[in-house]
PDB file of N, CA and C in Angstrom:
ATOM      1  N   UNK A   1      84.069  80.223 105.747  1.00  0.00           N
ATOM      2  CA  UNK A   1      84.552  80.631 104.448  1.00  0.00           C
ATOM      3  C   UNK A   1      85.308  81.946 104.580  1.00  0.00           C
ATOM      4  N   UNK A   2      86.772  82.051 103.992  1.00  0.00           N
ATOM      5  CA  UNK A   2      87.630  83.118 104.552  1.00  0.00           C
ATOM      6  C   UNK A   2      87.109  84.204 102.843  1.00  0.00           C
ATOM      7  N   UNK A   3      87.330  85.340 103.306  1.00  0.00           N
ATOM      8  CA  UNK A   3      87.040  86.107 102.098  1.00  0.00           C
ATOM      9  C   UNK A   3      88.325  87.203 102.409  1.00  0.00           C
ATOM     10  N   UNK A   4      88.558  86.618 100.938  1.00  0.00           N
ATOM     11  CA  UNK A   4      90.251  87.163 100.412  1.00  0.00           C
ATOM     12  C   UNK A   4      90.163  88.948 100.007  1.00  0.00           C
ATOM     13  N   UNK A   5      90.766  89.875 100.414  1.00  0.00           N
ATOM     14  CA  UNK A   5      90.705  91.204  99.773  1.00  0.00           C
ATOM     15  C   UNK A   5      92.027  91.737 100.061  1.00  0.00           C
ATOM     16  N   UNK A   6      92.588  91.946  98.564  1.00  0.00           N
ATOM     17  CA  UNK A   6      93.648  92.752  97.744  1.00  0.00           C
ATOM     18  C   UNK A   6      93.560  93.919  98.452  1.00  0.00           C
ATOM     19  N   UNK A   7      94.336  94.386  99.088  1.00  0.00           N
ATOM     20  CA  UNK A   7      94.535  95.955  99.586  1.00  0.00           C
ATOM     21  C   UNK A   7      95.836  96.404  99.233  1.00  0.00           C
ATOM     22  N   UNK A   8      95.614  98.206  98.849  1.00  0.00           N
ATOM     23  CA  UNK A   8      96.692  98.402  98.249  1.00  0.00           C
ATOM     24  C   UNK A   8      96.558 100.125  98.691  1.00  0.00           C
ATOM     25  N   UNK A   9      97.885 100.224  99.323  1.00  0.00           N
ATOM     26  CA  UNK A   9      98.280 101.538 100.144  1.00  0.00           C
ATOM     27  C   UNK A   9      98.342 102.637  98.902  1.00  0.00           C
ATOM     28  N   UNK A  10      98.286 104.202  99.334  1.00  0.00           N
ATOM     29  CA  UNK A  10      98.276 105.289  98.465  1.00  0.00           C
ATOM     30  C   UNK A  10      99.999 105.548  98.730  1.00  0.00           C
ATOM     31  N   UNK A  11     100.136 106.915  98.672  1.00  0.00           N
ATOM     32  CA  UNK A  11     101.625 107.265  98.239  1.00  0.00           C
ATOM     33  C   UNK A  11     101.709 107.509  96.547  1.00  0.00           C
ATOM     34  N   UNK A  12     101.035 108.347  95.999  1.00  0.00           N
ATOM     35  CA  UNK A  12     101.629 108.900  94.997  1.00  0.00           C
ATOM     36  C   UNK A  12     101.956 108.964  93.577  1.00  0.00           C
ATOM     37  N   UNK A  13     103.035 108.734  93.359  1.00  0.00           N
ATOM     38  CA  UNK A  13     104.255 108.187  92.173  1.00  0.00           C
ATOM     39  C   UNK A  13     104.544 106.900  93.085  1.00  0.00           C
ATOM     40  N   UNK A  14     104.287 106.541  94.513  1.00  0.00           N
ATOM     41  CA  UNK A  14     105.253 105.267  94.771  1.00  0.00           C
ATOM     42  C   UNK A  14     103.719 104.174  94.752  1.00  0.00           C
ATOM     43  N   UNK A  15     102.662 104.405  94.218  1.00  0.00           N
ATOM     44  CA  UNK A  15     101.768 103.663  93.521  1.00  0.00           C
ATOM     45  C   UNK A  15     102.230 102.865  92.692  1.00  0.00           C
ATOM     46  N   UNK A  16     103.155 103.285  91.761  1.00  0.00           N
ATOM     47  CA  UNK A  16     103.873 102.334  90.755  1.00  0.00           C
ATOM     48  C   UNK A  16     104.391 101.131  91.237  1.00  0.00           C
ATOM     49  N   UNK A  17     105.182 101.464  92.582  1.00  0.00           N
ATOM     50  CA  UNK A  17     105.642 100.334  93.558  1.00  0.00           C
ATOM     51  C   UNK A  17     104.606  99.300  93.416  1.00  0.00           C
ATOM     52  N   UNK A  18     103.530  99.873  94.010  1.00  0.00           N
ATOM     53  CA  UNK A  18     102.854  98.871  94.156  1.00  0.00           C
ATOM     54  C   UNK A  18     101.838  98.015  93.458  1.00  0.00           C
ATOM     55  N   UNK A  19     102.022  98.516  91.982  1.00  0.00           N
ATOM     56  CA  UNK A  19     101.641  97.878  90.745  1.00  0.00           C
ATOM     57  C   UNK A  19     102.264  97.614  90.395  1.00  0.00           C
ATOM     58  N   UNK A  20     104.029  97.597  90.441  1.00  0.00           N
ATOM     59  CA  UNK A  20     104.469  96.600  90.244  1.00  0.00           C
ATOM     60  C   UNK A  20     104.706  94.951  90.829  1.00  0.00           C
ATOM     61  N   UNK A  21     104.871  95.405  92.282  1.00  0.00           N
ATOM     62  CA  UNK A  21     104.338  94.320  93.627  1.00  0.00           C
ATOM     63  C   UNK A  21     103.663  93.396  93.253  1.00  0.00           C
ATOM     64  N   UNK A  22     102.171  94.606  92.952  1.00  0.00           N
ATOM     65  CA  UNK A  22     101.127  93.289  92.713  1.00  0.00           C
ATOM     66  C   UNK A  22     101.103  92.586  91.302  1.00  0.00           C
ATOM     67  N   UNK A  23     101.954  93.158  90.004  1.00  0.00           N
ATOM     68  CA  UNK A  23     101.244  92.272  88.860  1.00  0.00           C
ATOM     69  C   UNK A  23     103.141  91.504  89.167  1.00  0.00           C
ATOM     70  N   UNK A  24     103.952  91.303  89.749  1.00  0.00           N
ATOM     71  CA  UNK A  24     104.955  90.314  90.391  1.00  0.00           C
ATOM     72  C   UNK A  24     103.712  89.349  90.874  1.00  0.00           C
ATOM     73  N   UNK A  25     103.373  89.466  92.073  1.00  0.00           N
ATOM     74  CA  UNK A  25     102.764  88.494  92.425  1.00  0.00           C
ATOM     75  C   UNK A  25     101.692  87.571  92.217  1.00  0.00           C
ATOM     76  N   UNK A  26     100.902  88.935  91.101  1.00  0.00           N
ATOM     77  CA  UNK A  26      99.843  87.624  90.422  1.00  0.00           C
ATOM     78  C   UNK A  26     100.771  86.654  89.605  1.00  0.00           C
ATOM     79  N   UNK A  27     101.520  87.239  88.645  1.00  0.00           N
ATOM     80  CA  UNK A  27     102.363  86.220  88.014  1.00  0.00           C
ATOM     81  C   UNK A  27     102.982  84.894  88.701  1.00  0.00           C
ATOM     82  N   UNK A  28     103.324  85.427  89.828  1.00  0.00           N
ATOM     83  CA  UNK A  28     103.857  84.088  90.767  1.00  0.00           C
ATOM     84  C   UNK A  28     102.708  83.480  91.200  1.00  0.00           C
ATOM     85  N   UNK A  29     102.103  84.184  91.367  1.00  0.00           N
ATOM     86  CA  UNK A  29     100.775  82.973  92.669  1.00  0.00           C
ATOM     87  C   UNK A  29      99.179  83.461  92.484  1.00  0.00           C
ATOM     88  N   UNK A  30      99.166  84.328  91.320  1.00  0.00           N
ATOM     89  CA  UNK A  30      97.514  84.365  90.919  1.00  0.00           C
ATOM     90  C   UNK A  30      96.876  85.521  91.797  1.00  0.00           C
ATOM     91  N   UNK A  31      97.281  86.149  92.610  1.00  0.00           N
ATOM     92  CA  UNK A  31      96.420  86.998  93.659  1.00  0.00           C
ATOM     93  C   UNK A  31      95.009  87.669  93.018  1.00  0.00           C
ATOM     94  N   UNK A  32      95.261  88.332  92.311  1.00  0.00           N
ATOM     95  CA  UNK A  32      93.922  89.133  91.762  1.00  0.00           C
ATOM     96  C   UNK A  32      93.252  88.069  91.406  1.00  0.00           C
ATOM     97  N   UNK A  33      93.019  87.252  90.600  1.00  0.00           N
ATOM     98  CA  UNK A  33      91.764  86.102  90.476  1.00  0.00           C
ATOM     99  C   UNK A  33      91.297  85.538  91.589  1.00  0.00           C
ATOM    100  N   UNK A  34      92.504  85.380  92.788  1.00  0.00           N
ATOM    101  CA  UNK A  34      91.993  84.576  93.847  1.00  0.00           C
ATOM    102  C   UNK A  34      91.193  85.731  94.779  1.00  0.00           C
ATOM    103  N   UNK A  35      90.884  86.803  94.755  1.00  0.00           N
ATOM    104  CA  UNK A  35      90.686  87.701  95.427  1.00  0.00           C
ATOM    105  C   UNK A  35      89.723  88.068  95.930  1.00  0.00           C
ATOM    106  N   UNK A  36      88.703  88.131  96.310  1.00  0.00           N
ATOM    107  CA  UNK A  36      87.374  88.266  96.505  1.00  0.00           C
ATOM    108  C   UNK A  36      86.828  90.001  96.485  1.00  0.00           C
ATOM    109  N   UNK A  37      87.491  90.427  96.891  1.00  0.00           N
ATOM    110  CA  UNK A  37      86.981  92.184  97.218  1.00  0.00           C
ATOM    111  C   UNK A  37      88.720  92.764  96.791  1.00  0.00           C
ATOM    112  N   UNK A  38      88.808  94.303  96.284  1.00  0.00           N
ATOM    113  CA  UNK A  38      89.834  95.020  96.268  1.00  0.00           C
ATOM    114  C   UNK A  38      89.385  96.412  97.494  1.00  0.00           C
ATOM    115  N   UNK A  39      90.690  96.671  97.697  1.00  0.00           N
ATOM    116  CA  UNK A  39      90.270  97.766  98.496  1.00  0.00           C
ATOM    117  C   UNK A  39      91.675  99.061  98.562  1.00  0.00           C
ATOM    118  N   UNK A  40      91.973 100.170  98.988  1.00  0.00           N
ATOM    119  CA  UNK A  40      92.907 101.223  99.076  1.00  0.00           C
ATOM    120  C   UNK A  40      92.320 102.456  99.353  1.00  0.00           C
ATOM    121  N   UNK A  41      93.867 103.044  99.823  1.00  0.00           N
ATOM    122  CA  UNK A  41      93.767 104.184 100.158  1.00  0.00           C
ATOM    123  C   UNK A  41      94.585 105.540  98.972  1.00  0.00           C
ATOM    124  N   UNK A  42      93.960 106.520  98.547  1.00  0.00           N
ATOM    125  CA  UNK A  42      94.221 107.399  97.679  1.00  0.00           C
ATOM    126  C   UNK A  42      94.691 106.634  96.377  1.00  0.00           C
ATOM    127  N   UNK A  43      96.359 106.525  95.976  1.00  0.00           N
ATOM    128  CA  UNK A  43      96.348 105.960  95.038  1.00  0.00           C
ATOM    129  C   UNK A  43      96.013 104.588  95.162  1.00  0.00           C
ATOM    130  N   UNK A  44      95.751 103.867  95.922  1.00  0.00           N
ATOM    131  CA  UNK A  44      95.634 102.404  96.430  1.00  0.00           C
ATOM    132  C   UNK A  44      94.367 102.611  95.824  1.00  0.00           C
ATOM    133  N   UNK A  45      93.611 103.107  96.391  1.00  0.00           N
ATOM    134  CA  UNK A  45      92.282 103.317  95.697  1.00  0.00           C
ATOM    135  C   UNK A  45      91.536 103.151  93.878  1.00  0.00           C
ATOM    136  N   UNK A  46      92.487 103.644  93.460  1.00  0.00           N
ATOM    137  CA  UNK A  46      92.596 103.953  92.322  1.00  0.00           C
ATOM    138  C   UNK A  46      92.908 102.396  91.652  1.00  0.00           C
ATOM    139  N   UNK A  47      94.229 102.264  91.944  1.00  0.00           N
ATOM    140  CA  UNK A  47      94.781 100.917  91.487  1.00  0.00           C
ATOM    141  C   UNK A  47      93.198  99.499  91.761  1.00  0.00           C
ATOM    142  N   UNK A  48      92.714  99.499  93.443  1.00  0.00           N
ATOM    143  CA  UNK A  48      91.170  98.698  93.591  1.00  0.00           C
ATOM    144  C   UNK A  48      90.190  99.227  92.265  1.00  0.00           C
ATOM    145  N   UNK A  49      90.041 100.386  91.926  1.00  0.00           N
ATOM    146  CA  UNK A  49      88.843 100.525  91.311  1.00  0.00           C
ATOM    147  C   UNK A  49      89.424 100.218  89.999  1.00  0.00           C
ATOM    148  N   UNK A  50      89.799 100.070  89.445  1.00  0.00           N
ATOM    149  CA  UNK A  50      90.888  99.247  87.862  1.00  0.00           C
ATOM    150  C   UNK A  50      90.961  97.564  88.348  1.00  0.00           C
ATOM    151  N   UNK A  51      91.583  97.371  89.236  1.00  0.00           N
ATOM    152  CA  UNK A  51      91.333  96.085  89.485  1.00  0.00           C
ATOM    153  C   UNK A  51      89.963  95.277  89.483  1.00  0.00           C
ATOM    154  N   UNK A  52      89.056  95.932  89.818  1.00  0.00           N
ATOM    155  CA  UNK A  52      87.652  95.649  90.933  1.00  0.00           C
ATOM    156  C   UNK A  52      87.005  95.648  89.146  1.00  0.00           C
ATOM    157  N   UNK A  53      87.496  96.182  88.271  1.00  0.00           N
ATOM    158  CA  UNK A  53      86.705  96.749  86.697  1.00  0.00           C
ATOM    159  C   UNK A  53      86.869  95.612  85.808  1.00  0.00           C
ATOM    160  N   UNK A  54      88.088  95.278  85.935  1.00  0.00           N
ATOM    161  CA  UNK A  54      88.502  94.349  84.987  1.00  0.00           C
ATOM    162  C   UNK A  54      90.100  94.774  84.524  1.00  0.00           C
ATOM    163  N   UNK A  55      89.940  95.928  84.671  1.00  0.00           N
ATOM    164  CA  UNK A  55      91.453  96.021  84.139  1.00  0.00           C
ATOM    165  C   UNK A  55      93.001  95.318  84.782  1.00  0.00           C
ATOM    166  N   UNK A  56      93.356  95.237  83.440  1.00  0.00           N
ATOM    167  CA  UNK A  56      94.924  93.990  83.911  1.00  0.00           C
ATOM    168  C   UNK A  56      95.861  95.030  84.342  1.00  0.00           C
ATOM    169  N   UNK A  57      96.481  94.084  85.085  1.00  0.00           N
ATOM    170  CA  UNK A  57      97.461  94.777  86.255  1.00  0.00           C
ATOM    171  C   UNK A  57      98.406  95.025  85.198  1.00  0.00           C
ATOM    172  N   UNK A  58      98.520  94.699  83.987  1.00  0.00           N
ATOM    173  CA  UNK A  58      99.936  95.204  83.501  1.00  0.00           C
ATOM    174  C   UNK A  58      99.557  96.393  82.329  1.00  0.00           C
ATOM    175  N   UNK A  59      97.954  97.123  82.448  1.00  0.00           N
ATOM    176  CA  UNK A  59      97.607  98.142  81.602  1.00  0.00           C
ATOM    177  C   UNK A  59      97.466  99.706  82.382  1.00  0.00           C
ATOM    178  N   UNK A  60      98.074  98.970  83.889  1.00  0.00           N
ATOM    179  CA  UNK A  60      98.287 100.252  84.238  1.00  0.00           C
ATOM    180  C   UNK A  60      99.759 101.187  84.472  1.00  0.00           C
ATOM    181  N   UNK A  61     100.558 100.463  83.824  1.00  0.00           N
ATOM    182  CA  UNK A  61     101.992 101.960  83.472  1.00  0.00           C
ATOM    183  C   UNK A  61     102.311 101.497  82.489  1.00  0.00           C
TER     184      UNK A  61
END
């Protein structure tokens, strides 16, 4: 059994990048539901612990 985990790099202001990235790609292909664990570094971090809560990828900017 493979266990899926969302990781998501820090960097800043370029955090946004990557909330935008990811709520692109849930829209295309579901990632966060399919996900099993979140995980990051600094702002990556931040973005996992909102994810990991419940919060929707499009309530964070």
């Amino acid at each position: 059994m493979a266990f899926k985990i969302l990781s998501s790099d820090g960097g800043g202001i370029r955090g946004l990048i990557t909330v935008l990235l990811i709520q692109n790609l849930d829209e295309d292909f579901d990632v966060i539901s399919k996900a099993d664990g979140f995980a990051g570094t600094s702002t990556g971090g931040l973005i996992s612990l909102g994810l990991a809560n419940g919060v929707a990828i499009k309530d964070f900017w």
